[in-house]
Protein backbone atom coordinates (compact mmCIF):
# COMPACT_ATOMS: atom_id res chain seq x y z
CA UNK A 1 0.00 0.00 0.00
CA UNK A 2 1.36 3.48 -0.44
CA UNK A 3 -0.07 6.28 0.85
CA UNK A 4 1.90 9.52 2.34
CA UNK A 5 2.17 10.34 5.58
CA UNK A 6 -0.01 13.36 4.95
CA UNK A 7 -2.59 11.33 3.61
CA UNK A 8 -2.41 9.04 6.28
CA UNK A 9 -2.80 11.80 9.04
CA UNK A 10 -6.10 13.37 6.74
CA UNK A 11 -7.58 9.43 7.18
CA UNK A 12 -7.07 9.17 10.74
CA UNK A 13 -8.51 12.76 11.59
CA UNK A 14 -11.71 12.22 9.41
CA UNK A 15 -12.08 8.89 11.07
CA UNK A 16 -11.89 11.21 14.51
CA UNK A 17 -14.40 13.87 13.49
CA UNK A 18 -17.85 12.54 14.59
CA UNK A 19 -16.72 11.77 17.99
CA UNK A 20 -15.81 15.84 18.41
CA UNK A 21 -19.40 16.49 17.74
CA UNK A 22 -21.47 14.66 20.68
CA UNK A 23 -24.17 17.43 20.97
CA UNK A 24 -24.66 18.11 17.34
CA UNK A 25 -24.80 14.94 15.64
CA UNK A 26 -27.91 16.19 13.33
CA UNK A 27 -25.41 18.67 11.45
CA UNK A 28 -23.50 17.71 8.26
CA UNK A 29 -19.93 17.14 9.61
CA UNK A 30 -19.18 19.38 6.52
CA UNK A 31 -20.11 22.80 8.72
CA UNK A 32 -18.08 23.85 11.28
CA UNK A 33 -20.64 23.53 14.70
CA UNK A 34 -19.61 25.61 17.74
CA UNK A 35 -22.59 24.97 20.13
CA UNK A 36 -23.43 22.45 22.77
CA UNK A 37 -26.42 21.14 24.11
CA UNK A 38 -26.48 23.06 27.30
CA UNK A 39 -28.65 22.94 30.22
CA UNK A 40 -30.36 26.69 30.04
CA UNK A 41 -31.59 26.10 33.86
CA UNK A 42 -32.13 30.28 34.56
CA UNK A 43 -33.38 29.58 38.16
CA UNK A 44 -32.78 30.50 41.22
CA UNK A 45 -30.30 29.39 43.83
CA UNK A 46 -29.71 28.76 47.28
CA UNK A 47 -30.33 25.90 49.92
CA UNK A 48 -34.05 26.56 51.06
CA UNK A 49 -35.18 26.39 47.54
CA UNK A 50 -33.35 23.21 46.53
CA UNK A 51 -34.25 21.55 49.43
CA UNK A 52 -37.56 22.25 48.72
CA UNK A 53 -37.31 20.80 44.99
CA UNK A 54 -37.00 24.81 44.25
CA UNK A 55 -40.71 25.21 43.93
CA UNK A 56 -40.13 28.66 45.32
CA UNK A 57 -42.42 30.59 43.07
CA UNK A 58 -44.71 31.36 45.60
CA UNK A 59 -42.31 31.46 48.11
CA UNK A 60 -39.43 33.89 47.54
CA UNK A 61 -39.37 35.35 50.55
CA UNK A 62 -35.98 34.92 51.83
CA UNK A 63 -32.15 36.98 50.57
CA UNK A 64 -32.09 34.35 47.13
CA UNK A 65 -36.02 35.51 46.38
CA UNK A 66 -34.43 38.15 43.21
CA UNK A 67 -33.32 34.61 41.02
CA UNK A 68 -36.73 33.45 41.66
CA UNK A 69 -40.03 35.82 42.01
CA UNK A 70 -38.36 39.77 43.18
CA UNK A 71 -42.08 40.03 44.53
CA UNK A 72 -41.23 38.01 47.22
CA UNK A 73 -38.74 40.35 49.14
CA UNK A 74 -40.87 42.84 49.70
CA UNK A 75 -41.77 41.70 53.24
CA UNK A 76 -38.02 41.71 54.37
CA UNK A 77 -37.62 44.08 57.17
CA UNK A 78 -33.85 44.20 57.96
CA UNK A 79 -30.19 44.25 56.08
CA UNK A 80 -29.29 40.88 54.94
CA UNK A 81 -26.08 39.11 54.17
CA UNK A 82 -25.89 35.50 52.38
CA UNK A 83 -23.46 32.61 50.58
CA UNK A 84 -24.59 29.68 48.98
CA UNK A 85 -21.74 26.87 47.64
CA UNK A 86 -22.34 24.06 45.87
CA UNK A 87 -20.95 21.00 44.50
CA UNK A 88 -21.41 18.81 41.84
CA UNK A 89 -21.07 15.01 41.29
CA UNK A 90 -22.01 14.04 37.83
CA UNK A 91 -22.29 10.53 37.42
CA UNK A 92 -23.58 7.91 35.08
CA UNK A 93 -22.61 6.45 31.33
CA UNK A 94 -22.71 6.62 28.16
CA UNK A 95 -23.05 4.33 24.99
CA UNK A 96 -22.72 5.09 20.91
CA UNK A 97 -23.87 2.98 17.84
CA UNK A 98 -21.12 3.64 15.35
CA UNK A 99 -21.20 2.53 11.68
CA UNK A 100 -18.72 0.44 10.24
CA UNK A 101 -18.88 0.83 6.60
CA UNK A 102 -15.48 -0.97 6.16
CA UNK A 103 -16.57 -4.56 5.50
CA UNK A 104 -18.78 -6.41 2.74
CA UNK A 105 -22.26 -5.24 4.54
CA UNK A 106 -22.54 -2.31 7.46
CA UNK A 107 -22.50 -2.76 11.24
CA UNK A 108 -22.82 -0.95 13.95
CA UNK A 109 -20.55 -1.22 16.85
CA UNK A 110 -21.34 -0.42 20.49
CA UNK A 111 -18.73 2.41 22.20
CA UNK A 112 -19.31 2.36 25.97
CA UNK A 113 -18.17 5.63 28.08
CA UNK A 114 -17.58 6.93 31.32
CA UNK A 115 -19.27 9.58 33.18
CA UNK A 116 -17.93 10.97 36.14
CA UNK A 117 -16.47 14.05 37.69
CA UNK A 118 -16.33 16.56 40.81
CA UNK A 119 -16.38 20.28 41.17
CA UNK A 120 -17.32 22.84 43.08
CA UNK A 121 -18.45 26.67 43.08
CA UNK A 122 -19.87 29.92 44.69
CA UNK A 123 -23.74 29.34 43.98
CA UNK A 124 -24.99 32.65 45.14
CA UNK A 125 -23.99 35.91 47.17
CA UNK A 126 -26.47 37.58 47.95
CA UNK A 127 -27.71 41.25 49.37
CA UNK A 128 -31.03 42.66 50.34
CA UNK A 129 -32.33 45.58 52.27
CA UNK A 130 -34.87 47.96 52.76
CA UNK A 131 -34.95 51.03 51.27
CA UNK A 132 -37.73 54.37 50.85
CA UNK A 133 -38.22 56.39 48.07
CA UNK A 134 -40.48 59.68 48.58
CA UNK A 135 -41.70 57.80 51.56
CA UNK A 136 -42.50 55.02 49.45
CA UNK A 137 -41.04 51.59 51.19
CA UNK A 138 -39.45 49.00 48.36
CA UNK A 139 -36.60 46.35 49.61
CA UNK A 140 -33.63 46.52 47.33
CA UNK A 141 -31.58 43.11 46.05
CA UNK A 142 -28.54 42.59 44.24
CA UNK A 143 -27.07 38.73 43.80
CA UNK A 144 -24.78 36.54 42.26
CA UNK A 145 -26.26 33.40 40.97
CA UNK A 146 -25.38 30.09 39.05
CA UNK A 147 -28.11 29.49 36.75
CA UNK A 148 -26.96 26.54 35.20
CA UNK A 149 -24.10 23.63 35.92
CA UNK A 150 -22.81 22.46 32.88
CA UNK A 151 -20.51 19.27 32.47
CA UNK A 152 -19.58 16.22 30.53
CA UNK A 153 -16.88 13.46 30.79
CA UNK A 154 -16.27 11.18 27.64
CA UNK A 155 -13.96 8.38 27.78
CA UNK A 156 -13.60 5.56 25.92
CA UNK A 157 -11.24 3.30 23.37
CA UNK A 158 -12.13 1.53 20.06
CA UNK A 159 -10.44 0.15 16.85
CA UNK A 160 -11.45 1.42 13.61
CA UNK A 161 -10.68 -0.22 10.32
CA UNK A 162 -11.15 1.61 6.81
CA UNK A 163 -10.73 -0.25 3.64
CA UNK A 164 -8.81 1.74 0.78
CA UNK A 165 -8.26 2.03 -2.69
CA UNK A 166 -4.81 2.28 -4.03
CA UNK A 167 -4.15 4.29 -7.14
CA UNK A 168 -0.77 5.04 -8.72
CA UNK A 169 0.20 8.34 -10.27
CA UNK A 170 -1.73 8.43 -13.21
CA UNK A 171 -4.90 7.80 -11.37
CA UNK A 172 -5.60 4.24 -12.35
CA UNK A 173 -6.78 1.79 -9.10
CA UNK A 174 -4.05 -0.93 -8.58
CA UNK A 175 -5.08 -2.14 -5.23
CA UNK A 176 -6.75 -2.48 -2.05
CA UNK A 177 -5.15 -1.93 1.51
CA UNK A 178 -7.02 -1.49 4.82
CA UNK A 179 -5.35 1.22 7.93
CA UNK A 180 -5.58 -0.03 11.19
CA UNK A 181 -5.83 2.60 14.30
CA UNK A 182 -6.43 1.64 17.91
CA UNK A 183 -8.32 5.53 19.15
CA UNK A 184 -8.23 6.48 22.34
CA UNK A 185 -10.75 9.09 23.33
CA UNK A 186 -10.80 11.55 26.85
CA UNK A 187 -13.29 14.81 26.48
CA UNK A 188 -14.17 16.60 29.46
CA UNK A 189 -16.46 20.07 29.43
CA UNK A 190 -16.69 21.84 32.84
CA UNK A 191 -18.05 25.41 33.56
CA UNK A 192 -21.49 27.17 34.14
CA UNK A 193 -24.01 29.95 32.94
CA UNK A 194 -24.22 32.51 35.72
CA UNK A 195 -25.98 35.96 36.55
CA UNK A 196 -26.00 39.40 38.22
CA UNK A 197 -29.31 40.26 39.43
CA UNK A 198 -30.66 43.81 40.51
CA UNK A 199 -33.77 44.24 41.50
CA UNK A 200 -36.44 45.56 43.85
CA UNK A 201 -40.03 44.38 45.68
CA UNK A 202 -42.76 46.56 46.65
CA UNK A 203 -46.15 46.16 47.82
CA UNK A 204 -49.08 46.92 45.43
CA UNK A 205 -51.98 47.03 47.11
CA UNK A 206 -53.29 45.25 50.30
CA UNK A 207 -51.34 41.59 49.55
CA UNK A 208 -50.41 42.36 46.47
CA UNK A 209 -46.27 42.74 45.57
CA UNK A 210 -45.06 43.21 42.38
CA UNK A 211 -40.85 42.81 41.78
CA UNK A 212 -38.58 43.77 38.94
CA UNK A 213 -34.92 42.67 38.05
CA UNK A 214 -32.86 43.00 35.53
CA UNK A 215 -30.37 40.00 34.55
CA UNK A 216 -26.86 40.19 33.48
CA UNK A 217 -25.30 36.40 32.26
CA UNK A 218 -22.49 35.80 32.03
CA UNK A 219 -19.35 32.53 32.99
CA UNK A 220 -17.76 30.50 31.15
CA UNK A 221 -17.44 26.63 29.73
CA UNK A 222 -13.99 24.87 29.14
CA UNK A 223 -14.16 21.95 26.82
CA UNK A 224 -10.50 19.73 26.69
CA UNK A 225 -10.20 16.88 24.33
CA UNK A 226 -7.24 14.61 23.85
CA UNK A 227 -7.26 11.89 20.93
CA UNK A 228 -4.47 9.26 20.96
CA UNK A 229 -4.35 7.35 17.63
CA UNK A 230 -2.09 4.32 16.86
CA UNK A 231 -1.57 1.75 13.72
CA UNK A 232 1.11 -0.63 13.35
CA UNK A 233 2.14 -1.69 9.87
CA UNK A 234 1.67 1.65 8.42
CA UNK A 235 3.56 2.31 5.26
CA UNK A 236 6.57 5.00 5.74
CA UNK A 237 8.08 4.56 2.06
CA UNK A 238 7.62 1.78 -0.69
CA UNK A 239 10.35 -0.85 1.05
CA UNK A 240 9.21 -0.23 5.05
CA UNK A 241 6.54 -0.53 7.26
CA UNK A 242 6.54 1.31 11.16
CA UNK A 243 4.46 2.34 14.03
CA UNK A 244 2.21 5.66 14.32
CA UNK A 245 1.22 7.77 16.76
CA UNK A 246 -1.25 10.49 16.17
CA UNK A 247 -2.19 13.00 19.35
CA UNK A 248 -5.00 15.39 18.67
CA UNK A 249 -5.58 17.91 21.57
CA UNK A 250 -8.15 20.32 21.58
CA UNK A 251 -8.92 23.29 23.61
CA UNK A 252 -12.40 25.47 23.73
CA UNK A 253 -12.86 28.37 26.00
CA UNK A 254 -16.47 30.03 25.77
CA UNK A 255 -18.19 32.77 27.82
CA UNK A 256 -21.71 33.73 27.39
CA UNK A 257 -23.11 37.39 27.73
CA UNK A 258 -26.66 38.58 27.26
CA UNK A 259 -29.33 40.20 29.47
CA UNK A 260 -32.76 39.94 30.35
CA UNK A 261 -35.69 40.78 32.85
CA UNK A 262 -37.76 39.41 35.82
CA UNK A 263 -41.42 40.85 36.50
CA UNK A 264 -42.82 38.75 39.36
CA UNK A 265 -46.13 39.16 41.07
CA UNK A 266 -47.01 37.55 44.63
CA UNK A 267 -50.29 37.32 46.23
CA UNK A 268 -49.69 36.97 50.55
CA UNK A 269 -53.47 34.80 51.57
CA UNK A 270 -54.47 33.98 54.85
CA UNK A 271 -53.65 30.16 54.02
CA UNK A 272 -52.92 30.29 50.20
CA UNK A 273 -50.24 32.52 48.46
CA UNK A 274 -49.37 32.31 45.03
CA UNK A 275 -46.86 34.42 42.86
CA UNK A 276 -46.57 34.56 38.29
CA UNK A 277 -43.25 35.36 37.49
CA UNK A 278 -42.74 36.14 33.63
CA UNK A 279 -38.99 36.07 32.37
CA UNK A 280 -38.54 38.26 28.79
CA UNK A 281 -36.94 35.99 25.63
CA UNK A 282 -33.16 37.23 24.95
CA UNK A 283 -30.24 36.56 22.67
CA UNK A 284 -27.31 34.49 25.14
CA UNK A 285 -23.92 34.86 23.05
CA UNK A 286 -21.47 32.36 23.71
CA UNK A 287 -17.71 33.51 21.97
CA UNK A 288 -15.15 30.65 21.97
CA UNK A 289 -11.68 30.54 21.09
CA UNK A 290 -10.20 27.10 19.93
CA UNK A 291 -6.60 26.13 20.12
CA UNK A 292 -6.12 22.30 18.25
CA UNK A 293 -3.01 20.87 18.13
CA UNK A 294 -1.85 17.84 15.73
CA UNK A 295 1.94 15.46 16.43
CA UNK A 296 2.41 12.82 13.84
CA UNK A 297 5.15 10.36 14.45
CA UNK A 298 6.02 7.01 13.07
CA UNK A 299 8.60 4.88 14.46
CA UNK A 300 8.85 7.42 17.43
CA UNK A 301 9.83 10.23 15.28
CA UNK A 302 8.23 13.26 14.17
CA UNK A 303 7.14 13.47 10.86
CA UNK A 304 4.60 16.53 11.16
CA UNK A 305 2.68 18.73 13.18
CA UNK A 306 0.36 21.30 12.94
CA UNK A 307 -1.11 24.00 15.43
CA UNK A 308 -4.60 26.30 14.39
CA UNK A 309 -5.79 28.57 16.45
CA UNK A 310 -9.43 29.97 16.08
CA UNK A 311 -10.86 32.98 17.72
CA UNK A 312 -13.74 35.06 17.88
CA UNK A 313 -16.25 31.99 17.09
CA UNK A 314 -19.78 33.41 18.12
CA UNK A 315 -22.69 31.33 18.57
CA UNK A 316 -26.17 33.36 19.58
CA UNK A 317 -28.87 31.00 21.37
CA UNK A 318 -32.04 32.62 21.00
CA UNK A 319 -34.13 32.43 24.77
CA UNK A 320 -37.84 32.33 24.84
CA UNK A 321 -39.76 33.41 26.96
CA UNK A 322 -40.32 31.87 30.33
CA UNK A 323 -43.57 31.41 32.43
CA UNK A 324 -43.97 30.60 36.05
CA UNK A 325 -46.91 30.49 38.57
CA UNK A 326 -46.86 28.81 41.77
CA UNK A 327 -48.59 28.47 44.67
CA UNK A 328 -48.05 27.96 48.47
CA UNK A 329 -50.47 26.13 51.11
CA UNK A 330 -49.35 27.45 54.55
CA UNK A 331 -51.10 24.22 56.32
CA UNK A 332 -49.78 25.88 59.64
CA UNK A 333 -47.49 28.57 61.08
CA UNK A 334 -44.38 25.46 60.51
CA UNK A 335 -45.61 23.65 57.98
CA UNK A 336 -45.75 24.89 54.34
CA UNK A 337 -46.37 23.21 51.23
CA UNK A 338 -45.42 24.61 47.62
CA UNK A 339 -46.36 23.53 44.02
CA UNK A 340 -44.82 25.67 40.28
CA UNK A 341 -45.28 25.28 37.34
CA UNK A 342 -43.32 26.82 34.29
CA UNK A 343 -43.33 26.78 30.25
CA UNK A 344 -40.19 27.63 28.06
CA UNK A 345 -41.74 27.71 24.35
CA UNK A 346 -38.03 26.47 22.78
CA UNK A 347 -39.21 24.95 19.80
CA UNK A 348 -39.78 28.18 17.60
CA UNK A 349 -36.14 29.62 18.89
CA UNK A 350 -33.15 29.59 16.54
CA UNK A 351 -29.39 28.90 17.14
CA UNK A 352 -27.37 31.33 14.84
CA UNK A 353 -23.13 30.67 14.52
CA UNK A 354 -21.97 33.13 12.44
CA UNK A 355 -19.83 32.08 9.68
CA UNK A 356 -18.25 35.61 8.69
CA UNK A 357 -17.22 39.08 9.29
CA UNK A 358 -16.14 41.90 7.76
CA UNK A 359 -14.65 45.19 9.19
CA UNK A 360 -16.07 48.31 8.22
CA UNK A 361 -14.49 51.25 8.84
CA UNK A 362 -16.72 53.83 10.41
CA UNK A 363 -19.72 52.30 10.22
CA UNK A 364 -20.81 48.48 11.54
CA UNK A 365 -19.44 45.44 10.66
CA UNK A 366 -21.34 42.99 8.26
CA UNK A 367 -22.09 39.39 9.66
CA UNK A 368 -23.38 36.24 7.99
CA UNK A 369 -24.77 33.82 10.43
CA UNK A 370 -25.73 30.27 9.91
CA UNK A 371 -28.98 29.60 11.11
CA UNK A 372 -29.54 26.07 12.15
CA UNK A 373 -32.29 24.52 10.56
CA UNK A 374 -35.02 21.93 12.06
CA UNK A 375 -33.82 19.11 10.40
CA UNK A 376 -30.00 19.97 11.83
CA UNK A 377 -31.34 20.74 15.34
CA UNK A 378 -34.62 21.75 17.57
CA UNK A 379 -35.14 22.46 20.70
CA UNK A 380 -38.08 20.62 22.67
CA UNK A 381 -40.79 22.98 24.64
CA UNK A 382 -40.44 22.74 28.17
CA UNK A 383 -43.27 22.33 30.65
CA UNK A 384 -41.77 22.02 34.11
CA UNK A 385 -43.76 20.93 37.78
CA UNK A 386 -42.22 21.03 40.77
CA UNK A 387 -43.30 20.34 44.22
CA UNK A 388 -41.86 20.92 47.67
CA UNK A 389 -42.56 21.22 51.42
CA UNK A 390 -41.17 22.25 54.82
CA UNK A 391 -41.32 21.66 58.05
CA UNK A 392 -39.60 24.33 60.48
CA UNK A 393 -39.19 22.27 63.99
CA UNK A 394 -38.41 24.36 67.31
CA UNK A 395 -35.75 22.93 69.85
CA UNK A 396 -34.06 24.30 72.89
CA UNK A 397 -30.64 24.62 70.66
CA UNK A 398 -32.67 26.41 67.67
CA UNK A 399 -35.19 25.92 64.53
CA UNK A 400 -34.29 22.98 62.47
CA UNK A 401 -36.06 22.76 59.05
CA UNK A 402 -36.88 19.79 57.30
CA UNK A 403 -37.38 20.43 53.71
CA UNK A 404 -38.08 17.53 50.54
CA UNK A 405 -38.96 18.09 47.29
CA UNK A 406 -39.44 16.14 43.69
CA UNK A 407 -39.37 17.61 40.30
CA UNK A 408 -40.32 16.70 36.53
CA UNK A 409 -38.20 18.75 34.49
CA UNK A 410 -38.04 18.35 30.90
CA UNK A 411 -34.95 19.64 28.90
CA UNK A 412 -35.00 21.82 25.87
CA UNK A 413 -31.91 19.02 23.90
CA UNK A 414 -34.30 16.62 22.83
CA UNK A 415 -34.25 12.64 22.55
CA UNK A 416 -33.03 11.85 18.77
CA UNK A 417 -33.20 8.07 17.79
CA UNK A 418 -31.40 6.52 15.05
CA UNK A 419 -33.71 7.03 12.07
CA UNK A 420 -33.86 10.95 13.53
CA UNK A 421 -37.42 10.69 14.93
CA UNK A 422 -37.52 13.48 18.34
CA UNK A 423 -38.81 13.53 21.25
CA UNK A 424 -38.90 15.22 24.69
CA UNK A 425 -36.03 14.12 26.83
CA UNK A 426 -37.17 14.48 31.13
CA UNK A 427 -35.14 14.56 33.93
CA UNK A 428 -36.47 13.74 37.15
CA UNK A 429 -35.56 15.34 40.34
CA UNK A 430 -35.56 14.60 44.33
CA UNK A 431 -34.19 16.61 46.93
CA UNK A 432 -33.99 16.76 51.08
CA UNK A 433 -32.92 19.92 53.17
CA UNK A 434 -32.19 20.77 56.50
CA UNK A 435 -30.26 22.88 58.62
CA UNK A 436 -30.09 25.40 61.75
CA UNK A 437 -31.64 28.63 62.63
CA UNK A 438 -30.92 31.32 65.08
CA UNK A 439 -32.31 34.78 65.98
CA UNK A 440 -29.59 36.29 63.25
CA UNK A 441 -27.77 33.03 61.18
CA UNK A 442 -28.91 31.07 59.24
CA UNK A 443 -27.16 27.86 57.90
CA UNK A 444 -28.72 25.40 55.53
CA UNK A 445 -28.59 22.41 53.29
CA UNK A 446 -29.39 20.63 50.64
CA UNK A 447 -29.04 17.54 48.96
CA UNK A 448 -30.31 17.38 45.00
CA UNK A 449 -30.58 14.09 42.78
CA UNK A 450 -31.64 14.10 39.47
CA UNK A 451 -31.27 11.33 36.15
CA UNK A 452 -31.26 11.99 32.71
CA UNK A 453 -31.56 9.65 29.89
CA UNK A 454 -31.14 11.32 26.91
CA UNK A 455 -30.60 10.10 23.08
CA UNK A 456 -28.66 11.79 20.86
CA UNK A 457 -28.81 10.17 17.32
CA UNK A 458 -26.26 7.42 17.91
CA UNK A 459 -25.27 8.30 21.16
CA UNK A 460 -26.82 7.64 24.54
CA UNK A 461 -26.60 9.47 27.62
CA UNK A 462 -27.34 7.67 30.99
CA UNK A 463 -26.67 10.80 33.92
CA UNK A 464 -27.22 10.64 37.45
CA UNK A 465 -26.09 13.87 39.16
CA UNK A 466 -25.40 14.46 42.66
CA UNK A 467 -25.03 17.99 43.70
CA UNK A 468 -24.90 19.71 47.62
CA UNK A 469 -25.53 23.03 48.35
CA UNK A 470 -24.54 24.82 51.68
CA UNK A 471 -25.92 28.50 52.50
CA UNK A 472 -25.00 30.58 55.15
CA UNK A 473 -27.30 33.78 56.19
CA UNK A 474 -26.24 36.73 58.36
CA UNK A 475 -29.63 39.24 59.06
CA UNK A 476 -28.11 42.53 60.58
């Protein structure tokens, strides 16, 4: 067989290429696809509401209310102080069908991957306080909050085998060879959407509040991908044969940006309180920079490498509009029992990755975007319920809550079978809280399960997520 080195390194990468495109299998690998199927949570944070399955809603009414319903802070009376930190333990598998179009007939092969990681962050820091304008009373809020934990772990191994045809410098087919490589495969994304939230609550009339808070994003994702690819028998000239070893390594850095805002409503009842928060659609931008790095040897010596660099990649992810109500059922001064419900309308939104852009002087520059079409990938609408309860208890050494919650939560990345037929992927949620309470600190926590089966095409997604929060609250 005689094939160059160059032509060698082309096979091997092209054999590589689906495997760097988990999330957006539905695009023609001929496009180049800077987007991944993220999470787009936009809640709230904060141990009392994830311990309570964070149907907050109708709740709100404690230093993280701003992420959820503003309206809710309105009955805060003092200067408060508060932390949240959390961390997450992603766990689960994974599993691909691959085609093998190398033999007489095509088969599919089963890839089976690992799942698993650990990391931690600030979750919230939060301010409130009361404030009067013209005599008018509102309670002022401004937060930190993650919105949205994003990660994946890929690793796996597999031999591929391609069957080629042989031509000699004229063109003409002399003969058939096949290439060999053993692929070793280690991808792991890590990172998180978050937001700066100002905003205020002020009562209405009688029990009626009505909040307002604008929404800053921002954070980051890091994606790091290392391919190891080896053949033996791989032809180096016409009289001799050697080992290769191809390393890939990839690196993606992304941060998001966009803003949007929060008009909340909450309704205080005798027994009953209930609170409509409506979030406004937006345009998230996610800019990446890519660094990919290519080593060729054979026989342990370096026969080429190449280094790209790619910057300025922008991807916009259009964000619809978002629609909460919930309601509370104060069954007595200790015991309280939530229920929310909330609609994302997804499937009419677009992703847009812009493919060009030209510098004008003086005036603005001219972009082309590519705007992803159904066929190459659609979000699912989202109806989420959520349901939670607590229970404050009164001892000698303080109040100890006991909080629980369970949640169906659908997720915009839909379930994509083989022939391409979608569907809405769920994830199902569980959650238990406790903590401590005295006349001026509060410490909580909460622990959050949730499992995911999702189907992407050809690959298969089996996550199990663990994730602990811990607040601490100082009232002054």
């Amino acid at each position: 067989m005689k094939l160059s080195l160059q032509k060698i390194l082309l096979i091997l990468t092209l054999l590589l290429m689906p495997s760097f495109s988990a999330k957006a299998q539905d695009v023609s690998l001929g496009e180049i696809i800077r987007f991944e199927g993220f999470n787009f949570g936009f809640t709230g944070n904060g141990a009392r509401a994830r311990g309570m399955g964070n149907a907050f809603l109708a709740v709100s009414d404690d230093i993280t209310g701003v992420g959820w319903n503003p309206a809710g802070i309105y009955k805060i009376e003092s200067p408060i102080l508060g932390f949240s930190f959390g961390s997450l333990r992603p766990r689960g598998s994974s599993s691909s069908d691959r085609l093998d179009l190398s033999g007489v007939s095509p088969t599919f092969e089963r890839i089976s991957r690992n799942h698993a990681g650990t990391f931690g962050s600030l979750n919230s820091a939060n301010l409130v306080a009361p404030i009067r304008i013209k005599g008018h009373p509102f309670v002022a809020s401004a937060s930190y909050t993650r919105v949205s934990n994003e990660y994946e772990f890929s690793n796996f191994e597999f031999d591929q085998i391609q069957i080629f045809s042989i031509f000699n410098e004229v063109g003409v087919l002399i003969d058939q060879d096949t290439v060999i490589a053993s692929i070793g495969f280690i991808s792991e994304l890590e990172g998180g959407i978050n937001a700066v939230n100002f905003g205020f609550g002020t009562r209405l009339s009688g029990n009626l509040a009505l909040g307002i808070s604008l929404n800053i994003y921002g954070g980051a994702v890091q994606r790091h991908t290392n391919v190891l690819v080896t053949g033996d028998d791989v032809p180096v000239n016409n009289f001799q044969n050697g080992f290769s070893e191809t390393s890939i390594s990839s690196a993606d850095s992304s941060g998001f940006g966009g803003f949007n805002f929060t008009i909340g409503f909450k309704h205080d009842g005798e027994k009953f309180d209930a609170g409509l928060v409506i979030k406004t659609p937006f345009s998230l931008s996610q800019k990446s920079l890519n660094f990919t790095s290519v080593v060729l040897k054979v026989n342990d010596v370096v026969r080429f490498t190449d280094t790209t660099i790619t910057i300025d990649l922008l991807t916009k992810y259009e964000i619809p509009v978002i629609v909460g109500f919930g309601i509370g059922y104060n069954v007595s001064e200790s015991w309280l029992l939530a229920l929310d419900a909330e609609y994302r309308h997804f499937s009419t939104q677009q992703i847009k990755i812009r493919q060009s852009i030209t510098l004008v002087p003086g005036a603005d520059n001219i972009e082309e975007f590519l705007i992803l079409s159904e066929q190459q990938w659609q979000w699912s609408n989202v109806f989420i319920l959520r349901a939670g309860t607590e229970y404050l208890n009164e001892t000698g050494i303080g109040t100890i809550p006991f909080r629980a919650g369970i949640g169906y939560v659908p997720v915009p990345t839909p379930d994509t079978d083989i022939n391409g037929v979608r569907t809405t992927a769920v994830s199902y949620e569980f959650s238990l809280g406790t903590g401590i309470h005295w006349e001026q600190i509060k410490l909580d926590l909460a622990y959050n399960y949730s499992t995911l089966k999702l189907d992407l095409g050809s690959v298969t997604e089996n996550n199990k997520n663990h994730f602990l929060t811990a607040s601490f609250t100082g009232y002054f």
